[in-house]
Protein backbone atom coordinates (compact mmCIF):
# COMPACT_ATOMS: atom_id res chain seq x y z
CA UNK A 1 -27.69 -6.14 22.61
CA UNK A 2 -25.11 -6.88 24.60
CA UNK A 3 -23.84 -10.34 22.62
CA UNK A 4 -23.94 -7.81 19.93
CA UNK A 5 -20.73 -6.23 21.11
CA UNK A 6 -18.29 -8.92 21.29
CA UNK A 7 -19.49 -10.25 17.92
CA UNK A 8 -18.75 -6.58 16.47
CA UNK A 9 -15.06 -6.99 18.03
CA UNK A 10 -14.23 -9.78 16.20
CA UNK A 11 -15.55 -8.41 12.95
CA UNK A 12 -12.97 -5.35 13.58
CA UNK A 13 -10.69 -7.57 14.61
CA UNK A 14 -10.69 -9.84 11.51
CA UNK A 15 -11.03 -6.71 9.04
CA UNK A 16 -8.14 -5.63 10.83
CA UNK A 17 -6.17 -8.56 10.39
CA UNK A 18 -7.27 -8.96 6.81
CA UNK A 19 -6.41 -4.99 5.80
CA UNK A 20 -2.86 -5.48 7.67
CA UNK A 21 -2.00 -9.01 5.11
CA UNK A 22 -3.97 -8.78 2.04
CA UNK A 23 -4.16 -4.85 1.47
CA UNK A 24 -1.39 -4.82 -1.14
CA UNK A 25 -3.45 -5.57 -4.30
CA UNK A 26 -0.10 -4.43 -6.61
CA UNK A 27 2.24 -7.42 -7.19
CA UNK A 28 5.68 -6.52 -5.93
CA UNK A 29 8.60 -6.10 -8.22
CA UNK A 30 11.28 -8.43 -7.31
CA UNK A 31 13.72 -8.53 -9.56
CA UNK A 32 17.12 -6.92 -8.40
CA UNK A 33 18.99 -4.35 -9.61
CA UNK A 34 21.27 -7.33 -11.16
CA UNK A 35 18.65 -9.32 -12.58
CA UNK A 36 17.52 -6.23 -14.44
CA UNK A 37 20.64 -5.35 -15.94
CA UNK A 38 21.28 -8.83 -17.05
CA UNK A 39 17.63 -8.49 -19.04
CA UNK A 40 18.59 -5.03 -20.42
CA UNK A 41 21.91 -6.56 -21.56
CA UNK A 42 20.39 -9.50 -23.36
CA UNK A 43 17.87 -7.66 -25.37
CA UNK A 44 20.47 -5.08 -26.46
CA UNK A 45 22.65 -8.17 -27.72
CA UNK A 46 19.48 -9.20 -29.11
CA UNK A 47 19.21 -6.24 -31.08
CA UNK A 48 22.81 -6.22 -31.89
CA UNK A 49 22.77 -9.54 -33.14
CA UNK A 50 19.23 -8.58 -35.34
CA UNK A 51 21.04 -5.41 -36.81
CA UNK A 52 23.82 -7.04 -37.51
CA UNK A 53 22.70 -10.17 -39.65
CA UNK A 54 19.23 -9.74 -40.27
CA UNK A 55 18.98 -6.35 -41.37
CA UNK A 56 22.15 -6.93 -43.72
C-alpha cells in the first residue's frame, strides 16, 4: 500500500504537467491586427477589380 502512494504522485504530477501544456485544444489566432487588414484590403480590391471588369 504504501509503494502505492508515490506511484499516485507521479500520476498527479504528470496529469498536472500535461493539463498545464496541452490543455488548449483551440488553435490560437495569430495573425495581427496588420496582417488582417492587409487580407481585408486585398479581397475588397478583389471585389473591386471583379465588379469592375467582370460584371461589365
Amino acid at each position: 500500500m504504501l509503494i502505492l502512494v508515490p506511484l499516485l504522485i507521479l500520476v498527479a504530477i504528470i496529469v498536472a504537467i500535461d493539463q498545464l501544456y496541452f490543455s488548449d485544444i483551440t488553435p490560437k489566432d495569430t495573425s495581427s491586427k496588420k496582417e488582417l487588414q492587409q487580407k481585408a484590403s486585398d479581397m475588397n480590391a478583389t471585389q473591386k477589380y471583379l465588379d469592375r471588369y467582370i460584371k461589365k
